[in-house]
C-alpha atoms as a PDB file:
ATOM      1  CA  UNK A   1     -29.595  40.231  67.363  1.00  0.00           C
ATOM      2  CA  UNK A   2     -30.576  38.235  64.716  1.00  0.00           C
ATOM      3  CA  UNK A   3     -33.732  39.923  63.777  1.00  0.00           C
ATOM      4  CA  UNK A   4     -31.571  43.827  63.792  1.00  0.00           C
ATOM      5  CA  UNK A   5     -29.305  41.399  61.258  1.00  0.00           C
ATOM      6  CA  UNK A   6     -32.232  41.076  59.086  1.00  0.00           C
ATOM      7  CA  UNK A   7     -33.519  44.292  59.035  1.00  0.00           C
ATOM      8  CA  UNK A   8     -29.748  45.632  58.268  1.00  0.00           C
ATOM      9  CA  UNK A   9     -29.796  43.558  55.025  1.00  0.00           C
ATOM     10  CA  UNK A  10     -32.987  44.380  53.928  1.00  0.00           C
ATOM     11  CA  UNK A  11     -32.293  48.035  54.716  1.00  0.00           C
ATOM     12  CA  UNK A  12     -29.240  47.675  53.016  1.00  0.00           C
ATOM     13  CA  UNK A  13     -31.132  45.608  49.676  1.00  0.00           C
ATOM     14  CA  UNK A  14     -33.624  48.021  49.677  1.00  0.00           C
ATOM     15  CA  UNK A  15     -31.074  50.979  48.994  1.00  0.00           C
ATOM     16  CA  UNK A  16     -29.458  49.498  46.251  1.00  0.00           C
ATOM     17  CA  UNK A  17     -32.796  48.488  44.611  1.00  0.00           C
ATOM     18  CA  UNK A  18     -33.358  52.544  45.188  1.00  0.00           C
ATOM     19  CA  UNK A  19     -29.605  53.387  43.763  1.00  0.00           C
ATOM     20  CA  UNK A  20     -30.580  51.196  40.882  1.00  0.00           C
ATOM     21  CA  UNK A  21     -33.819  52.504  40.021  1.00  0.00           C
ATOM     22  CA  UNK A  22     -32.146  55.888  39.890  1.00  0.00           C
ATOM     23  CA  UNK A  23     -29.633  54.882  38.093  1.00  0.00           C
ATOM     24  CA  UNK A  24     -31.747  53.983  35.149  1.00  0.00           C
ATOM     25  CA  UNK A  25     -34.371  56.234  35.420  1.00  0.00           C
ATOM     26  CA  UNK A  26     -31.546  58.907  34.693  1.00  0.00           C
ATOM     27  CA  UNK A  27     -29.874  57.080  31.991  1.00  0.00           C
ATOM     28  CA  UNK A  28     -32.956  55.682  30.581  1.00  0.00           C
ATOM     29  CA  UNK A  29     -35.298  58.724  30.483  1.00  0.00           C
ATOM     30  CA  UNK A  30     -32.309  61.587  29.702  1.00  0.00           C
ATOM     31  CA  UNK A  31     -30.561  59.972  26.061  1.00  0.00           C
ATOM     32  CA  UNK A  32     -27.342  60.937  27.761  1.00  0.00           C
ATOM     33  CA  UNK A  33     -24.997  57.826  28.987  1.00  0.00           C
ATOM     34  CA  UNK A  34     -23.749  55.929  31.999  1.00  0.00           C
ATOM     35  CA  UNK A  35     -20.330  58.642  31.853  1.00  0.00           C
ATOM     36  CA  UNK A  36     -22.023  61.317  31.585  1.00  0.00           C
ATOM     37  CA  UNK A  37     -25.125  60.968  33.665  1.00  0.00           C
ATOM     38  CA  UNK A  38     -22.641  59.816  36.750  1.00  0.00           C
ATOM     39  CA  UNK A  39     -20.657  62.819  36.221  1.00  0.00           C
ATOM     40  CA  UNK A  40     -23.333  65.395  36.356  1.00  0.00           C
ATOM     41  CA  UNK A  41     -25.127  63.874  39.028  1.00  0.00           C
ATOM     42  CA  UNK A  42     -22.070  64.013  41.290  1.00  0.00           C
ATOM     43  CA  UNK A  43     -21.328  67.187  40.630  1.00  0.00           C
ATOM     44  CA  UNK A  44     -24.605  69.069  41.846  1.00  0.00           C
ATOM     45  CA  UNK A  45     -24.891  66.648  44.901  1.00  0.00           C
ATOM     46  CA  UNK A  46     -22.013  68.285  45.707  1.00  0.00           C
ATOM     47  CA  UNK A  47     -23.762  71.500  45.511  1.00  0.00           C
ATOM     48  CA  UNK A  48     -26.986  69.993  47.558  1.00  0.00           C
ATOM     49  CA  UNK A  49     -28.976  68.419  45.597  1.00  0.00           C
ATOM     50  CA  UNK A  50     -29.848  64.937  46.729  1.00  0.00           C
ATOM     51  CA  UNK A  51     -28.946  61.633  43.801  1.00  0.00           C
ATOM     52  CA  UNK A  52     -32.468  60.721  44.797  1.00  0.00           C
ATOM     53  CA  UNK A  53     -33.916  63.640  43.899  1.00  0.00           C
ATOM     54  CA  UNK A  54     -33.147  63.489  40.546  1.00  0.00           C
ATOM     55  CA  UNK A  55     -35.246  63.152  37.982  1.00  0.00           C
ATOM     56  CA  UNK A  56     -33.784  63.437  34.675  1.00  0.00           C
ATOM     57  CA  UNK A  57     -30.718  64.874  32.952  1.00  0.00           C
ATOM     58  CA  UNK A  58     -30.733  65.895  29.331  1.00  0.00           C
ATOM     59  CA  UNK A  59     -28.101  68.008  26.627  1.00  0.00           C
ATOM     60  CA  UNK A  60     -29.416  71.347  26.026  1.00  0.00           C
ATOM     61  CA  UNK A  61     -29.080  71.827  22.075  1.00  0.00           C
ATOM     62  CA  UNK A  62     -26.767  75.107  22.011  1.00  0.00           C
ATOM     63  CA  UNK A  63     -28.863  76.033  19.049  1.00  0.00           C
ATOM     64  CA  UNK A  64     -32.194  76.742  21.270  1.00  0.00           C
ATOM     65  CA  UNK A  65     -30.936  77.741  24.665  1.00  0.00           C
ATOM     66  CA  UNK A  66     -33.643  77.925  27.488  1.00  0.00           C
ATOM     67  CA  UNK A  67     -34.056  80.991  28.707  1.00  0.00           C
ATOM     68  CA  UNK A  68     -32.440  80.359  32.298  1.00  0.00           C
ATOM     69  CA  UNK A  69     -29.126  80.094  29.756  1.00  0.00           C
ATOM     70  CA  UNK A  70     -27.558  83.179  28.815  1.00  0.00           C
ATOM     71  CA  UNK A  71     -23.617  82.605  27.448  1.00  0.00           C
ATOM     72  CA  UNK A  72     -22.180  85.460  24.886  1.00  0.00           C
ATOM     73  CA  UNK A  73     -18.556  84.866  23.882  1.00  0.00           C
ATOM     74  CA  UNK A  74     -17.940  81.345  24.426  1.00  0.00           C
ATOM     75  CA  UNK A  75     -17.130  78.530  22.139  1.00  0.00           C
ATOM     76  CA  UNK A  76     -19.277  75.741  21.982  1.00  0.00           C
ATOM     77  CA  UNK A  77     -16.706  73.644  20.099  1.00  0.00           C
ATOM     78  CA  UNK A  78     -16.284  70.946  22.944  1.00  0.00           C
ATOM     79  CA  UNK A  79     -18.406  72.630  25.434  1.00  0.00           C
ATOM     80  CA  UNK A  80     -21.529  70.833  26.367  1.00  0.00           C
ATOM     81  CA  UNK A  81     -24.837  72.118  28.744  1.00  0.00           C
ATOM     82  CA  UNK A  82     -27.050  69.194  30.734  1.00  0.00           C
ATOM     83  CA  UNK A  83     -30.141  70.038  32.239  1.00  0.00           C
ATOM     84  CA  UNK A  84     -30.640  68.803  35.486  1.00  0.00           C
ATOM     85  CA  UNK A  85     -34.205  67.560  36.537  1.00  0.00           C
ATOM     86  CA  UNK A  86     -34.799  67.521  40.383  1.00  0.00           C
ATOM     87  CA  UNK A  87     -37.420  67.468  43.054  1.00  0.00           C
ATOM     88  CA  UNK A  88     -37.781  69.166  46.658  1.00  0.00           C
ATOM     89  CA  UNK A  89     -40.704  68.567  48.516  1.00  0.00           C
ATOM     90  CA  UNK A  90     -43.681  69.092  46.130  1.00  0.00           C
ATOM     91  CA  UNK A  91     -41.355  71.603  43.684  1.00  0.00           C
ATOM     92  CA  UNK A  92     -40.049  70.622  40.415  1.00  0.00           C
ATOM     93  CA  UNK A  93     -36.640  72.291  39.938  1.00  0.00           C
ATOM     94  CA  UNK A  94     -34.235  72.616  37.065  1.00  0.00           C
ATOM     95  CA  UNK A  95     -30.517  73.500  37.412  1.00  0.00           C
ATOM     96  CA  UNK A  96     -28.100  73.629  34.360  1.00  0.00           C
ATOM     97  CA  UNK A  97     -24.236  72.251  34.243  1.00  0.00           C
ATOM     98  CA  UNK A  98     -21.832  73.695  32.032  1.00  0.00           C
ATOM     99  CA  UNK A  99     -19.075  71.274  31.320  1.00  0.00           C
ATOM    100  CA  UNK A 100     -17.179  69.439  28.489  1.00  0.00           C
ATOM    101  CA  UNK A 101     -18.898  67.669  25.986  1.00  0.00           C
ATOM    102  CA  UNK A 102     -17.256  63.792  26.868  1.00  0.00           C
ATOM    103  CA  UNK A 103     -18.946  62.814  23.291  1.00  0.00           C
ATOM    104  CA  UNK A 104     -17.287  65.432  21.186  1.00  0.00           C
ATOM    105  CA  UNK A 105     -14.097  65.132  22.945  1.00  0.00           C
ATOM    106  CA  UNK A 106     -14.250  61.369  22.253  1.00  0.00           C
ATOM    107  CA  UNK A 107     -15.256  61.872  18.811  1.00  0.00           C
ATOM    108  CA  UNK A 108     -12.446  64.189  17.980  1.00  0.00           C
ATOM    109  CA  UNK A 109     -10.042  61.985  20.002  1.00  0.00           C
ATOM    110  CA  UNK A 110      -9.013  63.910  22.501  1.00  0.00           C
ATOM    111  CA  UNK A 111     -11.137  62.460  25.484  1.00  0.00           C
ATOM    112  CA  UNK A 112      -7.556  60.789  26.497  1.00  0.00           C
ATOM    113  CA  UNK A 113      -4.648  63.549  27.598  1.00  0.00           C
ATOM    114  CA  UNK A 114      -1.730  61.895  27.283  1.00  0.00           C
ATOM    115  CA  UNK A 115       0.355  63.540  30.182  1.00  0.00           C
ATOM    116  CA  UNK A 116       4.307  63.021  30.988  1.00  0.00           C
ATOM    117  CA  UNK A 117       5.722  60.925  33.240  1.00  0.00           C
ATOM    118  CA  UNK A 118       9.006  61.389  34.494  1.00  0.00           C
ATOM    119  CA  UNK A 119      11.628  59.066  36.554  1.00  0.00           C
ATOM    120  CA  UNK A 120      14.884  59.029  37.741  1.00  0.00           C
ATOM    121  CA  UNK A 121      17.785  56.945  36.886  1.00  0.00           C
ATOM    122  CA  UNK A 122      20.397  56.505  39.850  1.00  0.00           C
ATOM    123  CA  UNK A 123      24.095  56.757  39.366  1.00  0.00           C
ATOM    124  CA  UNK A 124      27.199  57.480  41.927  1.00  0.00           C
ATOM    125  CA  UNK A 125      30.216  56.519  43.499  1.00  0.00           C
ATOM    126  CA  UNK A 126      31.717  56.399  47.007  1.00  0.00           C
ATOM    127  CA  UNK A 127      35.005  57.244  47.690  1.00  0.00           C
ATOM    128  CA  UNK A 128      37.753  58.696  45.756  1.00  0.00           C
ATOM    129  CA  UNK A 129      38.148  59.299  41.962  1.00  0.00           C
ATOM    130  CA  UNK A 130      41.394  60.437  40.505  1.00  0.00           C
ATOM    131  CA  UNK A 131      40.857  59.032  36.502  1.00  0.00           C
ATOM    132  CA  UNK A 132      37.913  59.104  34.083  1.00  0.00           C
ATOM    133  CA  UNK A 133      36.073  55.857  34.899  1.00  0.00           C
ATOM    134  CA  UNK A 134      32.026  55.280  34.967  1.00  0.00           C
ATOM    135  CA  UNK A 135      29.827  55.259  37.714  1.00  0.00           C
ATOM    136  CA  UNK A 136      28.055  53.230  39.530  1.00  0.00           C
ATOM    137  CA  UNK A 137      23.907  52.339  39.176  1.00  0.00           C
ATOM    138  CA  UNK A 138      21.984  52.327  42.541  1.00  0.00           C
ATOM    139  CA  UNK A 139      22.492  48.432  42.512  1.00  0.00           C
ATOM    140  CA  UNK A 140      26.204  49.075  42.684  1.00  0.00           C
ATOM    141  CA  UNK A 141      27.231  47.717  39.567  1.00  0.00           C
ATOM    142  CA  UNK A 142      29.749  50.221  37.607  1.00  0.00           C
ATOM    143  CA  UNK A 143      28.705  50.587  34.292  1.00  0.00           C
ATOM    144  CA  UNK A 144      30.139  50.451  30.989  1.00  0.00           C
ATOM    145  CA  UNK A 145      29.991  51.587  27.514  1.00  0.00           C
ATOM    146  CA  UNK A 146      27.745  47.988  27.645  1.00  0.00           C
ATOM    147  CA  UNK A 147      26.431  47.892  31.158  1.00  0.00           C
ATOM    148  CA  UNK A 148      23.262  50.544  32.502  1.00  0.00           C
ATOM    149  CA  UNK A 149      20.120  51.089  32.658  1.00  0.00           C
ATOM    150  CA  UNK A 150      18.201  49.566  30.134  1.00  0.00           C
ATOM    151  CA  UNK A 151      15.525  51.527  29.317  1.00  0.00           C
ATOM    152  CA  UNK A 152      11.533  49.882  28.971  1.00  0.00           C
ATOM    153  CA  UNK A 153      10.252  52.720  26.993  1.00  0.00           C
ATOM    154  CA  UNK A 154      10.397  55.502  24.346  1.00  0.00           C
ATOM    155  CA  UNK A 155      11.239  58.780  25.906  1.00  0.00           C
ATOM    156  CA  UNK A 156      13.509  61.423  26.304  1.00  0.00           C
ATOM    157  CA  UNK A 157      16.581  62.565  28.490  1.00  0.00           C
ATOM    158  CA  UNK A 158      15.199  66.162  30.263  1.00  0.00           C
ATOM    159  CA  UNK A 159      17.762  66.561  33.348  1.00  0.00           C
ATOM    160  CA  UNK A 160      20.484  65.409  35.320  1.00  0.00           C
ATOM    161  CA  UNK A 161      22.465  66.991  38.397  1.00  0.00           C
ATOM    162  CA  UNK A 162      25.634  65.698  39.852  1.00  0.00           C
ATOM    163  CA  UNK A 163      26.854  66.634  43.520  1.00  0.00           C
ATOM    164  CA  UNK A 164      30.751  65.535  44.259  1.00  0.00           C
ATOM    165  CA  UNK A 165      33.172  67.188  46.447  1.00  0.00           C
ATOM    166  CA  UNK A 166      37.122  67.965  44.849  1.00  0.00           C
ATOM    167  CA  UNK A 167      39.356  66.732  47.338  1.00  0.00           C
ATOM    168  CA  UNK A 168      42.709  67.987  44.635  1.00  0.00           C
ATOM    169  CA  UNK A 169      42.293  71.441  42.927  1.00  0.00           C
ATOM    170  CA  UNK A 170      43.769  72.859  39.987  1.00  0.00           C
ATOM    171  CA  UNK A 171      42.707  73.998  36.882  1.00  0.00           C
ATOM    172  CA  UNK A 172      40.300  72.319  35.004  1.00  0.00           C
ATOM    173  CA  UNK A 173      37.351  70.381  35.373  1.00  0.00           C
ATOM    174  CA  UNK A 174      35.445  67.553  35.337  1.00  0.00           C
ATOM    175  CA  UNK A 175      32.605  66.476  32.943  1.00  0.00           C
ATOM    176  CA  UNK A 176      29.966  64.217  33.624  1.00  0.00           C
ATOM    177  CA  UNK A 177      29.121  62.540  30.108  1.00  0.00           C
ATOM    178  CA  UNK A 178      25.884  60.424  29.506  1.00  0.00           C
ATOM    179  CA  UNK A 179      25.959  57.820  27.216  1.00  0.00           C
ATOM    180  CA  UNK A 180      23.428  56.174  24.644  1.00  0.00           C
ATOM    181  CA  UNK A 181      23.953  52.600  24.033  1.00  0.00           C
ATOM    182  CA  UNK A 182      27.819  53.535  24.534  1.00  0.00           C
ATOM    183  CA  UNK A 183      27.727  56.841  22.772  1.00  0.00           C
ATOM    184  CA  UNK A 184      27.735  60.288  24.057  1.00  0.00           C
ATOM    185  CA  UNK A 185      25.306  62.182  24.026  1.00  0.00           C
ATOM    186  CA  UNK A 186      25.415  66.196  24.101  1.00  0.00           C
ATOM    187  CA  UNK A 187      23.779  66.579  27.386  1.00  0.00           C
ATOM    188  CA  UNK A 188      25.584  66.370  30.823  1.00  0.00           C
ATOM    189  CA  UNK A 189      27.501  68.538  33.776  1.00  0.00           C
ATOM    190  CA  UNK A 190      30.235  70.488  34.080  1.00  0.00           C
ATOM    191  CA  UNK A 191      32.287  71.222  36.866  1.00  0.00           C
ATOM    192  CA  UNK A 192      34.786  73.579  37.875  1.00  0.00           C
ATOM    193  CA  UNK A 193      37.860  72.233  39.907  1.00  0.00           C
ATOM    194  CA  UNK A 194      39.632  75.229  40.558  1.00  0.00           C
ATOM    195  CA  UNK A 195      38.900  75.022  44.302  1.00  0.00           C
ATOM    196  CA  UNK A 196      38.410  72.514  46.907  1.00  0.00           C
ATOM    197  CA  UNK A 197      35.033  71.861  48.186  1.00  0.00           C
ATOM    198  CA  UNK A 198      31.785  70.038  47.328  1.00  0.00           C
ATOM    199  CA  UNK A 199      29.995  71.282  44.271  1.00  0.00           C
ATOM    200  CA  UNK A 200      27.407  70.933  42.180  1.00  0.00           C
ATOM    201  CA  UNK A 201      26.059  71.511  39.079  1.00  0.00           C
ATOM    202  CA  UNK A 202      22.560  71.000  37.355  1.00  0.00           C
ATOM    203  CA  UNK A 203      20.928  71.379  33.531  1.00  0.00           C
ATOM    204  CA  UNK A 204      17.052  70.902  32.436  1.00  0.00           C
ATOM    205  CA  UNK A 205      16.193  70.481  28.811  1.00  0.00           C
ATOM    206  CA  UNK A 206      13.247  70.042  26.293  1.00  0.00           C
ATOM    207  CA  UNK A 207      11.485  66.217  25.933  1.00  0.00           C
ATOM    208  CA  UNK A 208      12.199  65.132  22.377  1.00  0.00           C
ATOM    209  CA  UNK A 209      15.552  66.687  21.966  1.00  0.00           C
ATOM    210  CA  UNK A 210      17.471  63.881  23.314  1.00  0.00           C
ATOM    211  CA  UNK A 211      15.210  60.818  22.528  1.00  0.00           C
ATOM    212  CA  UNK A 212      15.806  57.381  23.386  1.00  0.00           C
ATOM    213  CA  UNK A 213      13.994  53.909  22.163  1.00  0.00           C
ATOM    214  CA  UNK A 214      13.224  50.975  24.668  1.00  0.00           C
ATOM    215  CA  UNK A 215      15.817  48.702  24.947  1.00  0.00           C
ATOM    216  CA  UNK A 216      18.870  51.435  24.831  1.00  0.00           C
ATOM    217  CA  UNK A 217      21.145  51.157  27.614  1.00  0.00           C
ATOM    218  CA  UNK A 218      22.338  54.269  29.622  1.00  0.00           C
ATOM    219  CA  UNK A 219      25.485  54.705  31.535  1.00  0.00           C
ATOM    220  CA  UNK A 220      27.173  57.919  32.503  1.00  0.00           C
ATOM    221  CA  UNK A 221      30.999  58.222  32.546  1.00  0.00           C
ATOM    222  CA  UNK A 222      33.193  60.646  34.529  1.00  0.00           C
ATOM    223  CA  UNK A 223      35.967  62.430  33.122  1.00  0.00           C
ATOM    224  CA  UNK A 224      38.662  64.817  34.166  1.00  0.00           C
ATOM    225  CA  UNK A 225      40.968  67.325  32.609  1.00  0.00           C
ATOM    226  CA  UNK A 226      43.935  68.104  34.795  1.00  0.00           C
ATOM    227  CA  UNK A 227      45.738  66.620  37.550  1.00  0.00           C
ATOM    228  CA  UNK A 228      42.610  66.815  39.979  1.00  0.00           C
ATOM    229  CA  UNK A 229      41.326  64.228  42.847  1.00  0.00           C
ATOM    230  CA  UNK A 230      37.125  64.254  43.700  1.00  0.00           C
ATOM    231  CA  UNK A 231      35.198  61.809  45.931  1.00  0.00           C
ATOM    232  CA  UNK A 232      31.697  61.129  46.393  1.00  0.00           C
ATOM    233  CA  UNK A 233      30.173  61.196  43.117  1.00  0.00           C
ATOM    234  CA  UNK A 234      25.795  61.305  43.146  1.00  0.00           C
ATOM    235  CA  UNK A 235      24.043  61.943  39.468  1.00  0.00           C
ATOM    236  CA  UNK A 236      20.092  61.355  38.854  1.00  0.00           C
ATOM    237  CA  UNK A 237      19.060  61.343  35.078  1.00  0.00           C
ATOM    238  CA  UNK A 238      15.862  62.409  34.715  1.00  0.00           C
ATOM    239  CA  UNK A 239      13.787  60.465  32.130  1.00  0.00           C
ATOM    240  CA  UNK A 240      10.559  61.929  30.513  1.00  0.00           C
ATOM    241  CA  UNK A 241       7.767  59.135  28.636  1.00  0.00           C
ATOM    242  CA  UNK A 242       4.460  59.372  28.081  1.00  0.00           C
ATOM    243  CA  UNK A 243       3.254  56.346  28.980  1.00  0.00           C
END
C-alpha cells in the first residue's frame, strides 16, 4: 500500500513538473503571454490536439500572412492570428487560431465589457385596501415617503408590474406611484377598476431615463380615484446597475 502511495505522488510530481515545463516553454519561446498562451492552447485541445504536444505559439503579423492564411474582407482592428506549433508522432504540425487580439483590446480599453445587472425590489400588501396608503417591503415594514429600500448603487429604474385583485368596482382606477427619496417619479402602473377581478398591469423602460444615486430611498405608494375596494397588492421594481 505504501509503496502504490509513493508511486501515486511521484506520478502525480512528475506531471506537474511536465505541466510546468510546458507551460514555459510556450510562454517563454512564443513572445505571447500567460493570457493568451492559456487561451489558445485550450482552445485547440479542444479540437484534439494534446497541451503536451505543443510546441510553440506565436502572433502572425497581419502584414505578412503565411500562406496557409487567406482572409479578404475582414478587419484586423482588434482581430489577432496565433500560430500554433505542435507535434504528432515524428510530424511537425502548424494550425492557426483566429481570435481577438486581448493586447489591443486592453490597450484601447475595452478588454473589460461592462454588462448590466438587474434586481428586484419587493413590495406588497395582504389584505384589503380601500385608501391611498404605501406598501409594504418584503420585510413587512410599510414604507413611507422616508422609509424603503435604500439603494447601494448608481442605476436606473427599468420595470415594475403590480398584480391586485378589486374586490369594489366603479369607475376609476388605481395608480401605483414610485417614489425617489419621497418624490414621484413618472414611472409606475395603472389600473382599471371598472370591474371586479384580479388584474394586472406591467411597463418596461430604457436604463438611464429614470436614474437613481446610492443612498436614495425607494418606496411605492398606492392610490385610488373613486369609491373602489382592492386586496392583495404584489409590485417588483426592477433595478438596472452596472456593477
Amino acid at each position: 500500500m505504501k509503496r502504490g502511495l509513493v508511486f501515486l505522488a511521484l506520478a502525480v510530481f512528475l506531471f506537474a513538473i511536465g505541466a510546468l515545463a510546458i507551460s514555459a516553454q510556450i510562454n517563454g519561446e512564443s513572445g505571447v503571454g500567460k493570457e493568451v498562451s492559456d487561451f489558445v492552447g485550450n482552445f485547440v485541445e479542444k479540437r484534439g490536439i494534446a497541451p503536451e504536444d505543443i510546441t510553440g505559439v506565436k502572433q502572425v503579423d497581419f502584414e505578412n500572412l503565411p500562406k496557409e492564411v487567406n482572409i479578404e474582407n475582414v478587419g484586423d482592428t482588434n482581430l489577432a492570428i496565433y500560430e500554433v506549433n505542435y507535434s504528432q508522432g515524428s510530424q511537425e504540425k502548424k494550425v492557426f487560431v483566429i481570435t481577438y487580439s486581448v493586447e489591443q483590446l486592453r490597450t484601447q480599453g475595452d478588454l473589460i465589457v461592462a454588462s448590466d445587472k438587474r434586481n428586484f425590489l419587493d413590495f406588497g400588501h395582504s389584505g384589503v385596501m380601500g385608501d391611498s396608503s404605501f406598501l409594504e417591503t418584503s420585510a413587512g415594514v410599510e414604507t413611507s415617503t422616508a422609509k424603503g429600500y435604500v439603494l447601494p448603487r448608481d442605476g436606473s429604474i427599468t420595470a415594475i408590474s403590480t398584480n391586485l385583485e378589486v374586490i369594489q368596482a366603479n369607475p376609476g382606477q388605481i395608480e401605483v406611484i414610485v417614489l425617489k427619496n419621497g418624490q414621484p417619479i413618472s414611472f409606475g402602473n395603472t389600473i382599471s377598476t371598472d370591474a371586479l377581478g384580479v388584474k394586472k398591469d406591467y411597463d418596461v423602460q430604457a436604463k438611464n431615463i429614470v436614474s437613481f444615486s446610492a443612498g436614495d430611498v425607494i418606496s411605492v405608494l398606492v392610490k385610488e380615484t373613486g369609491d373602489v375596494s382592492w386586496r392583495d397588492v404584489i409590485t417588483l421594481i426592477e433595478i438596472t446597475t452596472v456593477d
